[in-house]
PDB file of N, CA and C in Angstrom:
ATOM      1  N   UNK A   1      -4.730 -30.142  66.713  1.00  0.00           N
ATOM      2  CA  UNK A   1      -4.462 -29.453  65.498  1.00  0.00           C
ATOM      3  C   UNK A   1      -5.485 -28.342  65.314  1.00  0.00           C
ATOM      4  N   UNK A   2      -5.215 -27.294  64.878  1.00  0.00           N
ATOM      5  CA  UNK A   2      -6.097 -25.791  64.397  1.00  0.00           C
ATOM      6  C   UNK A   2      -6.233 -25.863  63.095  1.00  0.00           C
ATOM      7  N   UNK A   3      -7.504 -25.891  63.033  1.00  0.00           N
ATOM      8  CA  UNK A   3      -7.770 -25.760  61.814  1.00  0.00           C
ATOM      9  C   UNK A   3      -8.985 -24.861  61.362  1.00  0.00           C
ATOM     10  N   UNK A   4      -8.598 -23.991  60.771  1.00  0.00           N
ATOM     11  CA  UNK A   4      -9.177 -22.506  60.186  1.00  0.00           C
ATOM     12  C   UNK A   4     -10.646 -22.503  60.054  1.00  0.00           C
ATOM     13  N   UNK A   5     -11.578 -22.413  60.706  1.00  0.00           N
ATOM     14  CA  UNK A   5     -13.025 -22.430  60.085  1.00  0.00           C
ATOM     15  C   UNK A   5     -13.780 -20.960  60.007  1.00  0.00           C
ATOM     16  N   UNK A   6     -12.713 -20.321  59.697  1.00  0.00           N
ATOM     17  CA  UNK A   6     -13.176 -19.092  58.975  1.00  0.00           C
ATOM     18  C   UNK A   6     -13.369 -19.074  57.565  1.00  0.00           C
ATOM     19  N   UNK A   7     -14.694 -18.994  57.132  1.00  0.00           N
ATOM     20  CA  UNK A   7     -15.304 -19.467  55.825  1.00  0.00           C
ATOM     21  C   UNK A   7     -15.070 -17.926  55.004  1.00  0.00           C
ATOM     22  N   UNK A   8     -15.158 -16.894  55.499  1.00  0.00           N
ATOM     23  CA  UNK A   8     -15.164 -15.386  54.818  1.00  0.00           C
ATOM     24  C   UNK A   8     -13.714 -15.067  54.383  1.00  0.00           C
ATOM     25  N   UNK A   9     -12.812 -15.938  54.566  1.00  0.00           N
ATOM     26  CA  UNK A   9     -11.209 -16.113  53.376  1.00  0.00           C
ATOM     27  C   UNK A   9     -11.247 -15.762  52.369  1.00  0.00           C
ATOM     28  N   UNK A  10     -11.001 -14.294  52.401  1.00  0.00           N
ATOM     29  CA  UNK A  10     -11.070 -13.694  50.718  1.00  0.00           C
ATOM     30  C   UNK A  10      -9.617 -14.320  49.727  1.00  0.00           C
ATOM     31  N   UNK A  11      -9.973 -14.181  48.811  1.00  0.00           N
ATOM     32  CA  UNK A  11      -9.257 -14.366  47.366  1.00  0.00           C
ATOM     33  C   UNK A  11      -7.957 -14.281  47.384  1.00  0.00           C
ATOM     34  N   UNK A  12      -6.901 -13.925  47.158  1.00  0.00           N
ATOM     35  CA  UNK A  12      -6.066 -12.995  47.083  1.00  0.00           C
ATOM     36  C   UNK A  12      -5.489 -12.926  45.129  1.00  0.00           C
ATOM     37  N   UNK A  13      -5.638 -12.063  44.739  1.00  0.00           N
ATOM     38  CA  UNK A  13      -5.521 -12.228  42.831  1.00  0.00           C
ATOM     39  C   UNK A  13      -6.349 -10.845  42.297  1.00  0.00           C
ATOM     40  N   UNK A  14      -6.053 -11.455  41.025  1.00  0.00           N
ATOM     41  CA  UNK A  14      -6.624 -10.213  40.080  1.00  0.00           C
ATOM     42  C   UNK A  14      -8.280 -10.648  40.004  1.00  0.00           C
ATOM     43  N   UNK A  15      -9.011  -9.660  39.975  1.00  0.00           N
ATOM     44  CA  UNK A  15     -10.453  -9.622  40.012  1.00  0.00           C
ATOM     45  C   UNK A  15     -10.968  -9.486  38.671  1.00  0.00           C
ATOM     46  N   UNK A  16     -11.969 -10.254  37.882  1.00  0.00           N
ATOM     47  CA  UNK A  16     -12.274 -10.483  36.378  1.00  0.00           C
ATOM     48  C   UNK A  16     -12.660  -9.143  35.634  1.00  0.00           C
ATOM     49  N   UNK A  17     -13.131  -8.032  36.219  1.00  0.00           N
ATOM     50  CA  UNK A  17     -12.893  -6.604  35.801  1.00  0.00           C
ATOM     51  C   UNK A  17     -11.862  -6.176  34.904  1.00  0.00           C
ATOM     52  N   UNK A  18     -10.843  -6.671  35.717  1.00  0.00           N
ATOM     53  CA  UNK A  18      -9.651  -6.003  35.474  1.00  0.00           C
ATOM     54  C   UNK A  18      -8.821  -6.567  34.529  1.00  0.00           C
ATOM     55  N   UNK A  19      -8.882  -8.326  34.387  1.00  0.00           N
ATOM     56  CA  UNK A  19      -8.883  -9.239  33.596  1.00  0.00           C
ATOM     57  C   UNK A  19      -9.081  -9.002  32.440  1.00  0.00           C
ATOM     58  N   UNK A  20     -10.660  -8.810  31.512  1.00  0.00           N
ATOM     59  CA  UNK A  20     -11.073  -8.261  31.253  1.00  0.00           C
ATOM     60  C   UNK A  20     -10.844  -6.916  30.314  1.00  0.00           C
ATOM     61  N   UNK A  21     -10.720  -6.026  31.093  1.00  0.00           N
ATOM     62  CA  UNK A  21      -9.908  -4.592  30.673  1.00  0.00           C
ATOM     63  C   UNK A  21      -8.685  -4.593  30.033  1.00  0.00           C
ATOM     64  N   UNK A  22      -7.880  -5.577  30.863  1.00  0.00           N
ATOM     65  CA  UNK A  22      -6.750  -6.011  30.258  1.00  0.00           C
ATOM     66  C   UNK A  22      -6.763  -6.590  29.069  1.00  0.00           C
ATOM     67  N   UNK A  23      -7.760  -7.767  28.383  1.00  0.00           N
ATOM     68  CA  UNK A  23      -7.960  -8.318  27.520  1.00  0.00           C
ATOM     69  C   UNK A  23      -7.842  -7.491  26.147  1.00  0.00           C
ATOM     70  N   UNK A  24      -9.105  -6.538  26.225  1.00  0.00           N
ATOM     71  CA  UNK A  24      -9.651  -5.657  25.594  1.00  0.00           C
ATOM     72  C   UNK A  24      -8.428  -4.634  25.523  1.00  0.00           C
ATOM     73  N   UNK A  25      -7.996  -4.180  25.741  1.00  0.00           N
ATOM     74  CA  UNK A  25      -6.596  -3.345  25.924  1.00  0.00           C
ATOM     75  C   UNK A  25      -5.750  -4.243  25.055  1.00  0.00           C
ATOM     76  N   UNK A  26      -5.622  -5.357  25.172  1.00  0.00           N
ATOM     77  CA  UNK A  26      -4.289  -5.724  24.569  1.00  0.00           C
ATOM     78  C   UNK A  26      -5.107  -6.240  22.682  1.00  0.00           C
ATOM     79  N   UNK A  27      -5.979  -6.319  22.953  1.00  0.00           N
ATOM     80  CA  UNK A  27      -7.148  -6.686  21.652  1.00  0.00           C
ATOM     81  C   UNK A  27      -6.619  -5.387  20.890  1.00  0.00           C
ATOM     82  N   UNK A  28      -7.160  -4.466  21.248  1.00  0.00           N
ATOM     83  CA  UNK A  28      -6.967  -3.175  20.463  1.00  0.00           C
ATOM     84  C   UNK A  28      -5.564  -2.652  20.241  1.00  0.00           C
ATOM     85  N   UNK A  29      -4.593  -2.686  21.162  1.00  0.00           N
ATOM     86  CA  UNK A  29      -3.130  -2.340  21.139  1.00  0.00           C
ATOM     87  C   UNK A  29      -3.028  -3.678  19.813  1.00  0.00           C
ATOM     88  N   UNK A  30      -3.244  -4.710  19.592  1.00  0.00           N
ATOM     89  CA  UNK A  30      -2.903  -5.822  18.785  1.00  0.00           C
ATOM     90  C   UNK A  30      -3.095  -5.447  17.366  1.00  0.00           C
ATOM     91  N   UNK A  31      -4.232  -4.771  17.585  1.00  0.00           N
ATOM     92  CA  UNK A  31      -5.429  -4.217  16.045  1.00  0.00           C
ATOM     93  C   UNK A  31      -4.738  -3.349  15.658  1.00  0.00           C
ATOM     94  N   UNK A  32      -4.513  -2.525  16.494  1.00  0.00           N
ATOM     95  CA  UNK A  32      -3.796  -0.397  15.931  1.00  0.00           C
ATOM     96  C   UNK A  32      -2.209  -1.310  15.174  1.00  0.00           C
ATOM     97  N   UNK A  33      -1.257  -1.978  15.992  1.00  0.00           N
ATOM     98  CA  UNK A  33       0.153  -2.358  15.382  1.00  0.00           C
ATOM     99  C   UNK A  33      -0.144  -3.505  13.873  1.00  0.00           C
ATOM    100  N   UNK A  34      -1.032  -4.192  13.515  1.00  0.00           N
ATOM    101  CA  UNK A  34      -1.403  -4.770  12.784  1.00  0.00           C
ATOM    102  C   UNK A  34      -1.923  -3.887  11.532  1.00  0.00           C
ATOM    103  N   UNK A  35      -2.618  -3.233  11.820  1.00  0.00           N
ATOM    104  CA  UNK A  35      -3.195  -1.888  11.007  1.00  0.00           C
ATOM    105  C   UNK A  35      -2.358  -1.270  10.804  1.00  0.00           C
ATOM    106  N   UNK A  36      -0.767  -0.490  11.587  1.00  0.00           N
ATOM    107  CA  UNK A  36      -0.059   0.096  11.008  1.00  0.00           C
ATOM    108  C   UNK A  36       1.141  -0.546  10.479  1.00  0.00           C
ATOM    109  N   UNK A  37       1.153  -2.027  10.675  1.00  0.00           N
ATOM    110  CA  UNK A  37       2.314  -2.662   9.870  1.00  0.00           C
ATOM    111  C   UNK A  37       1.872  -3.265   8.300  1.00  0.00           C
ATOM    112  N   UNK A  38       0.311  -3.602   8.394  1.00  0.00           N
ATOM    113  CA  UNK A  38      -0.183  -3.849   7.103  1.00  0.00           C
ATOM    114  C   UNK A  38      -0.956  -3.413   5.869  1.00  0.00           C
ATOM    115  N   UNK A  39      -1.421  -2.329   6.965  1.00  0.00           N
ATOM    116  CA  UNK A  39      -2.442  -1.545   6.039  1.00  0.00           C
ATOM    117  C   UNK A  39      -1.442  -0.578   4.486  1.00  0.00           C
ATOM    118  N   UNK A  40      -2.528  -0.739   3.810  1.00  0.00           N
ATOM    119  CA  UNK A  40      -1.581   0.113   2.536  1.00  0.00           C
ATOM    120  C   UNK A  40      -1.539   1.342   2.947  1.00  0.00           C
ATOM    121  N   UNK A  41      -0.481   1.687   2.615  1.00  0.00           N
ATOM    122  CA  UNK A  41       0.159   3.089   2.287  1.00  0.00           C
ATOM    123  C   UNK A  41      -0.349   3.870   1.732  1.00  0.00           C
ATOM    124  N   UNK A  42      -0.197   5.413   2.067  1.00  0.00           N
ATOM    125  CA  UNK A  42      -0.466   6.651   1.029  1.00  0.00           C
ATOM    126  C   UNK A  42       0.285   6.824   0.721  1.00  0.00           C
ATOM    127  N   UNK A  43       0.333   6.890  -0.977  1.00  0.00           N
ATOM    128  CA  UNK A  43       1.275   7.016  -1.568  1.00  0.00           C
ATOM    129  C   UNK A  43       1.415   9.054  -1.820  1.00  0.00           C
ATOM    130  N   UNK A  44       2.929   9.370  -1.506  1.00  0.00           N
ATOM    131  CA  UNK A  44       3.165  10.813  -1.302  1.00  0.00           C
ATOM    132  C   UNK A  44       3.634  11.186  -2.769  1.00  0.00           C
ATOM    133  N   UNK A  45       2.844  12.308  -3.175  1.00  0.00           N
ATOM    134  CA  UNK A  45       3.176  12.592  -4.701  1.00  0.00           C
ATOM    135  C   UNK A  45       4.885  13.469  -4.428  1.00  0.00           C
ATOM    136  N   UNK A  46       5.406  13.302  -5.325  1.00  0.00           N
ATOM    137  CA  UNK A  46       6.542  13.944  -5.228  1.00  0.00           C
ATOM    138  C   UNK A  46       6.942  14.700  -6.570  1.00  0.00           C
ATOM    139  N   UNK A  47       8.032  15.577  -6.948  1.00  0.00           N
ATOM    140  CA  UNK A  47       8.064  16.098  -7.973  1.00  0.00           C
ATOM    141  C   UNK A  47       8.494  15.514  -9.241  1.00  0.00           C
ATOM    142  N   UNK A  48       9.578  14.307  -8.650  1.00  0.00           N
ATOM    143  CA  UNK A  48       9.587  13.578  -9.267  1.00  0.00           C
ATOM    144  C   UNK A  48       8.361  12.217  -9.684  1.00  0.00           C
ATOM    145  N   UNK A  49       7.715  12.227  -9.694  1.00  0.00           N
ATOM    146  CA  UNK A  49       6.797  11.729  -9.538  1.00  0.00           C
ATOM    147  C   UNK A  49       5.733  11.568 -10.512  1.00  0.00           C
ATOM    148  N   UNK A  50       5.568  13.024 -10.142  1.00  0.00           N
ATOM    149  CA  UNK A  50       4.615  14.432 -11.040  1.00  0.00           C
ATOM    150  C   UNK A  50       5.346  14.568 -12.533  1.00  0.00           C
ATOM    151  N   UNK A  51       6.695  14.397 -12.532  1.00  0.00           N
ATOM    152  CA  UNK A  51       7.507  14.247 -13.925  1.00  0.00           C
ATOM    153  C   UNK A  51       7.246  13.294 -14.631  1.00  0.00           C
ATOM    154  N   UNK A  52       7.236  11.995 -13.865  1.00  0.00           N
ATOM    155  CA  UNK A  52       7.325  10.843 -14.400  1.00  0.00           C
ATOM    156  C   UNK A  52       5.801  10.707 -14.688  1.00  0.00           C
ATOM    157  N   UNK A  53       4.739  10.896 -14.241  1.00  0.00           N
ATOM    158  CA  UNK A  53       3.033  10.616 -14.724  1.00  0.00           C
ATOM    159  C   UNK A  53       3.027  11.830 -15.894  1.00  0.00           C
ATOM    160  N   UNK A  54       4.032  13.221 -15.992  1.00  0.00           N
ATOM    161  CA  UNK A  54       3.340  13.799 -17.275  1.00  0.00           C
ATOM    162  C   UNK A  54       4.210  13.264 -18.321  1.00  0.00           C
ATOM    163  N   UNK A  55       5.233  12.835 -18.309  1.00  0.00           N
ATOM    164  CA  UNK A  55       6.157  12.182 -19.114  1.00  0.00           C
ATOM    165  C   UNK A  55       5.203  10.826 -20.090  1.00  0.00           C
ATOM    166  N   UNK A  56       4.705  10.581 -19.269  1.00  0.00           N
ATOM    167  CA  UNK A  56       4.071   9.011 -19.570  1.00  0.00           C
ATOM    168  C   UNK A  56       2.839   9.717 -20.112  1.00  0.00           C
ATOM    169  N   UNK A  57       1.856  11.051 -19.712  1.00  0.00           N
ATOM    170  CA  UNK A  57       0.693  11.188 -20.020  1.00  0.00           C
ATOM    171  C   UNK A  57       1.211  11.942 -21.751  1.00  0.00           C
ATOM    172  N   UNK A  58       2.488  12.126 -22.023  1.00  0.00           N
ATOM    173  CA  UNK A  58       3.041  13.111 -23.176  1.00  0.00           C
ATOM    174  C   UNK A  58       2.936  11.821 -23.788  1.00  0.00           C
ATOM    175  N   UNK A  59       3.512  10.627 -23.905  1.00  0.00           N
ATOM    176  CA  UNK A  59       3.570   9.305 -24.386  1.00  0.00           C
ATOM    177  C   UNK A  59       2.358   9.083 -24.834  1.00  0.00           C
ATOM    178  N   UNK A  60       1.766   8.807 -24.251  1.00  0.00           N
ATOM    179  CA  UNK A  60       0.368   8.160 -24.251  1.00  0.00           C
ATOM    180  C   UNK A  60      -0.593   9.446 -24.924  1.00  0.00           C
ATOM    181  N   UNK A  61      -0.641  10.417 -25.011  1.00  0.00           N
ATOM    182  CA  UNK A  61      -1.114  11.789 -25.972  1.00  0.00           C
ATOM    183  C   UNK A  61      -0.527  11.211 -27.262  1.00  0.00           C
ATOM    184  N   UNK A  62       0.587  10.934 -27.333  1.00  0.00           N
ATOM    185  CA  UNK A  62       1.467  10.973 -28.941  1.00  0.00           C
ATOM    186  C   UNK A  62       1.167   9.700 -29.321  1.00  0.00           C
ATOM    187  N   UNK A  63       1.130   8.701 -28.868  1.00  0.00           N
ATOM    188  CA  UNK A  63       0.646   6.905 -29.318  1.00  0.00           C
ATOM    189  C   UNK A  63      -0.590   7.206 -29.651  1.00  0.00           C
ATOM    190  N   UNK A  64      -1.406   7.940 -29.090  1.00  0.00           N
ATOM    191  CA  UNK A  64      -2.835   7.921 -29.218  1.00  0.00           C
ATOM    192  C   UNK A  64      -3.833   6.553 -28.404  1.00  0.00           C
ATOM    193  N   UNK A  65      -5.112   6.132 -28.306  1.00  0.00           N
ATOM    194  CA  UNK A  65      -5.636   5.423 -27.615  1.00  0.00           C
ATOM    195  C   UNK A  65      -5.119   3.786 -28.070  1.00  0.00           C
ATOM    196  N   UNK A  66      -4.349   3.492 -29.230  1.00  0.00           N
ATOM    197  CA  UNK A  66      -4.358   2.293 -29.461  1.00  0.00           C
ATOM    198  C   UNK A  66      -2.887   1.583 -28.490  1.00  0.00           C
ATOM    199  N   UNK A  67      -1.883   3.196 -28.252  1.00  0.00           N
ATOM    200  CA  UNK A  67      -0.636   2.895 -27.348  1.00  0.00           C
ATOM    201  C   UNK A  67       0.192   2.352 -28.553  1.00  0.00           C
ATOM    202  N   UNK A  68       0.302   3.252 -30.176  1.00  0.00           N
ATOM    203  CA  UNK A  68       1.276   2.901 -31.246  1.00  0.00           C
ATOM    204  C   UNK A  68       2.348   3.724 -31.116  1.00  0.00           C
ATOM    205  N   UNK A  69       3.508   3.178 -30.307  1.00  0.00           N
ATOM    206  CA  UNK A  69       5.012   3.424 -30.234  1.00  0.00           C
ATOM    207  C   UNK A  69       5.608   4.064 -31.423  1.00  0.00           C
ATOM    208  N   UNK A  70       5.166   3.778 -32.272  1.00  0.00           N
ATOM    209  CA  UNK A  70       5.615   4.568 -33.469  1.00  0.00           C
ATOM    210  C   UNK A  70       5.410   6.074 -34.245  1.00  0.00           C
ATOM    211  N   UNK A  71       4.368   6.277 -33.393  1.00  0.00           N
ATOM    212  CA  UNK A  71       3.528   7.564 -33.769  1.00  0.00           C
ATOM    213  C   UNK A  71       4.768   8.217 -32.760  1.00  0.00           C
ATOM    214  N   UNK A  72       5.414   8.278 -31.560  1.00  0.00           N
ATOM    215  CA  UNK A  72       5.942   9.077 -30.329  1.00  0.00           C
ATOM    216  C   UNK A  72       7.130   9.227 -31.087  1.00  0.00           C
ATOM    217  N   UNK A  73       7.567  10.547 -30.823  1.00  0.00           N
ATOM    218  CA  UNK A  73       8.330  11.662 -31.006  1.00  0.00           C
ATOM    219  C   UNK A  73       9.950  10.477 -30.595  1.00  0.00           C
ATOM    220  N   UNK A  74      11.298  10.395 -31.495  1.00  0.00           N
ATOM    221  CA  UNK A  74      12.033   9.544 -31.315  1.00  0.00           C
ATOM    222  C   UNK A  74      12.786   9.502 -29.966  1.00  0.00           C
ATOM    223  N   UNK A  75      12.618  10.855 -29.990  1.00  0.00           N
ATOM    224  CA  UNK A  75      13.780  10.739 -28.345  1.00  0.00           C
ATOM    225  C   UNK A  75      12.864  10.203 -27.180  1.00  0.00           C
ATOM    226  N   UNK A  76      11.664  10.840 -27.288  1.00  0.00           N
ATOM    227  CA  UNK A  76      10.434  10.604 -26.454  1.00  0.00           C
ATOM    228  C   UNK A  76      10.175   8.778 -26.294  1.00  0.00           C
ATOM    229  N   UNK A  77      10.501   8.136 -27.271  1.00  0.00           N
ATOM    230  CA  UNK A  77      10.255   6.814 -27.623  1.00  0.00           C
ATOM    231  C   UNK A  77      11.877   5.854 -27.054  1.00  0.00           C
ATOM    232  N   UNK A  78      12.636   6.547 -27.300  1.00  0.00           N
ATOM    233  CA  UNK A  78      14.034   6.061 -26.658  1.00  0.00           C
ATOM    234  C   UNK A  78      13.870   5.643 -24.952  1.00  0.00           C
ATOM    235  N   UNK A  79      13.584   7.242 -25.008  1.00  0.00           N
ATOM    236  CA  UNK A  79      13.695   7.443 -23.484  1.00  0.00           C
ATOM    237  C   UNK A  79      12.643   6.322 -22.749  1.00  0.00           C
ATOM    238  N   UNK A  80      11.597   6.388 -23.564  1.00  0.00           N
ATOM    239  CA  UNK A  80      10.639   5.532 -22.785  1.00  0.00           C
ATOM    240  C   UNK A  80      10.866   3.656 -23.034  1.00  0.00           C
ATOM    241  N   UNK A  81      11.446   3.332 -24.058  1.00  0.00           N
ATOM    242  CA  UNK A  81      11.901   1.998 -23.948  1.00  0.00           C
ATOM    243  C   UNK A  81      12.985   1.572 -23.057  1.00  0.00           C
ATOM    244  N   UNK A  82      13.977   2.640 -22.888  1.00  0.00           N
ATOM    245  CA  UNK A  82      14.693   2.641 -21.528  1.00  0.00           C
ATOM    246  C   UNK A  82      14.617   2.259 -20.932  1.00  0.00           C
ATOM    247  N   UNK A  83      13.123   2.809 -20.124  1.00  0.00           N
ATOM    248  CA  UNK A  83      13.101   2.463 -18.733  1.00  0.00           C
ATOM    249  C   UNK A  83      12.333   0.846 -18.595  1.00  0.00           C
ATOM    250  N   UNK A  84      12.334   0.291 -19.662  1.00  0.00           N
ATOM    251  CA  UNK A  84      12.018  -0.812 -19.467  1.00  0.00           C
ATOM    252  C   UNK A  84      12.929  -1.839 -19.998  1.00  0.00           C
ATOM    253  N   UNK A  85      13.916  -1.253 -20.147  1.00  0.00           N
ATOM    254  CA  UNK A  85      14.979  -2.121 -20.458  1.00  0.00           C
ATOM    255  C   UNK A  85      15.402  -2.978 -19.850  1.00  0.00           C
ATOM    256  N   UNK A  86      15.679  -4.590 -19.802  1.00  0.00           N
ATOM    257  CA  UNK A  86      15.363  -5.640 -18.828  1.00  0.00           C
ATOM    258  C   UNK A  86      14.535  -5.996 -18.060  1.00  0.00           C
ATOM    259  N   UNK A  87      13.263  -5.102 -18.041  1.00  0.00           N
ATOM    260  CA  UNK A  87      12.140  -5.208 -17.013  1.00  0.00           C
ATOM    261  C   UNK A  87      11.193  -6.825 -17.739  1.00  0.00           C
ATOM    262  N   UNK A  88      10.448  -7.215 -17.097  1.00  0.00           N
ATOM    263  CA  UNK A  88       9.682  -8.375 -17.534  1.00  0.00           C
ATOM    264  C   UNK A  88       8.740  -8.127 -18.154  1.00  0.00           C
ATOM    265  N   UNK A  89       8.711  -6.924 -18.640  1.00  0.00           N
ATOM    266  CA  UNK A  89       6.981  -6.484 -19.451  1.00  0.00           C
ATOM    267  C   UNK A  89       7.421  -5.131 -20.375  1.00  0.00           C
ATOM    268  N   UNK A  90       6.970  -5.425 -21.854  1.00  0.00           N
ATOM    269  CA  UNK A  90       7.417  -4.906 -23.124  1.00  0.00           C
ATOM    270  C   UNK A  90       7.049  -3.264 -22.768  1.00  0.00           C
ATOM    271  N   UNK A  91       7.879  -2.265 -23.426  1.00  0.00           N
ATOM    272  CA  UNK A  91       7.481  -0.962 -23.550  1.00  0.00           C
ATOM    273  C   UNK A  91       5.820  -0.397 -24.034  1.00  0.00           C
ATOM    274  N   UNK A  92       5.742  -1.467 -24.923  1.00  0.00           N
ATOM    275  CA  UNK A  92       4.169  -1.348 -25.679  1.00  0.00           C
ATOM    276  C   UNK A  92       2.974  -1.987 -24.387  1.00  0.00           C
ATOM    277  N   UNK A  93       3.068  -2.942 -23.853  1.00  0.00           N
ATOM    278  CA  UNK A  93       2.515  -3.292 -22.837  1.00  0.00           C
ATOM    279  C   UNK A  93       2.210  -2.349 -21.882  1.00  0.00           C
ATOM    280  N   UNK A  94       3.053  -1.887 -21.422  1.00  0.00           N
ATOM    281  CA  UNK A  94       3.085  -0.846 -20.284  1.00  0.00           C
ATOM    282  C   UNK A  94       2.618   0.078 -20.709  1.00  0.00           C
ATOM    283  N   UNK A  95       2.872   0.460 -21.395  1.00  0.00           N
ATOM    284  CA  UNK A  95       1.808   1.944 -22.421  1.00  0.00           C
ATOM    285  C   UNK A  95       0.864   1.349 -22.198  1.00  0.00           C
ATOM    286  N   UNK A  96       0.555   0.725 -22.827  1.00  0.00           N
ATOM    287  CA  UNK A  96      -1.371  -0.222 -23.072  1.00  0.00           C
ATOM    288  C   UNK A  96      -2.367  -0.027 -21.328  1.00  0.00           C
ATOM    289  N   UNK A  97      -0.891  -0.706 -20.900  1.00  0.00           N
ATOM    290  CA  UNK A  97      -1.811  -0.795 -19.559  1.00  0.00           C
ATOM    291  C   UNK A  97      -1.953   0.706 -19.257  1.00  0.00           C
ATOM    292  N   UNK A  98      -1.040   1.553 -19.242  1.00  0.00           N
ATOM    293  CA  UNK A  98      -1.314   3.598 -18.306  1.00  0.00           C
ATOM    294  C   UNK A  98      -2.269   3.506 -19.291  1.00  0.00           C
ATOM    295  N   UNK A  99      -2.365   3.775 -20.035  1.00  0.00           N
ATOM    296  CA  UNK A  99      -3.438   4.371 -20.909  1.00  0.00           C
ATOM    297  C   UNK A  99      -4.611   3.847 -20.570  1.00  0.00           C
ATOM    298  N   UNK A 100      -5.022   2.307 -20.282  1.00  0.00           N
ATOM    299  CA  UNK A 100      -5.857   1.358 -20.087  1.00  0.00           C
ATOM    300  C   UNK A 100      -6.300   2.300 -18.242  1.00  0.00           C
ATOM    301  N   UNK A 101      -5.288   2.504 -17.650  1.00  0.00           N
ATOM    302  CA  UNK A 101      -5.779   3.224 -16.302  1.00  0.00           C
ATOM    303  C   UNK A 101      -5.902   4.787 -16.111  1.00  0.00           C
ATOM    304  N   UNK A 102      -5.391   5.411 -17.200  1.00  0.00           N
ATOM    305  CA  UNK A 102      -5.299   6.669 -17.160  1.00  0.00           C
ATOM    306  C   UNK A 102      -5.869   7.408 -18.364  1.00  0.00           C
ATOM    307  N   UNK A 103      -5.821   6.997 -19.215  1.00  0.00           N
ATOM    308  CA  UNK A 103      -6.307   7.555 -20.546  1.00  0.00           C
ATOM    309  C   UNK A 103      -5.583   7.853 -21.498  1.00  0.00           C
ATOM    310  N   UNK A 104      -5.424   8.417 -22.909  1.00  0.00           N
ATOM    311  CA  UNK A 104      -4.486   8.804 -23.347  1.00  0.00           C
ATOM    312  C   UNK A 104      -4.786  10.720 -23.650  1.00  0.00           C
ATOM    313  N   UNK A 105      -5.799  11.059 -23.285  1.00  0.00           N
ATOM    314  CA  UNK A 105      -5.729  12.700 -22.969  1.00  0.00           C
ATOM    315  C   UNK A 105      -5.438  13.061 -24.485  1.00  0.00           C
TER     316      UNK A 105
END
């Protein structure tokens, strides 16, 4: 029987370098798709947008700092209970809070 006593029988495979590289490669490819599926958003001003924050900053001017619905101009006061019509949080609330983050100017 023959049997091989050649001890210098290299490897045959991937070499830990490269292993390695690979690792780190797929680490970061993992990070960048994670980062762009979770990270928050910039939010893009739009014109509509820009309507709707001076609309609310005209509101919140006419309530004054306490956010009194009654002081705002009637159509101005319509329009703005509207949009909370069926929503889970009162017209006066929501004033309270913009004003509470924005001011009443």
């Amino acid at each position: 029987m023959a049997v091989n006593t050649n001890k210098t029988q290299e490897k045959s495979g991937v070499k830990l370098p490269v292993i390695i590289a690979a690792a780190v490669a797929m680490v970061i490819l993992l990070g960048w798709l994670g980062h762009r599926a979770f990270a928050p958003s910039q939010a893009v001003e739009t014109s509509a947008s820009k309507t709707h924050d001076a609309f609310y900053a005209k509101v919140a001017h006419e309530a004054g700092p306490t956010g009194d619905l009654t002081k705002v101009n009637p159509e101005d006061r319509t329009r703005f209970e509207n949009e909370f019509r069926g929503a889970p949080i009162t017209p006066e609330t929501a004033l309270k809070q913009w004003i509470a983050s924005h001011g009443s100017k």
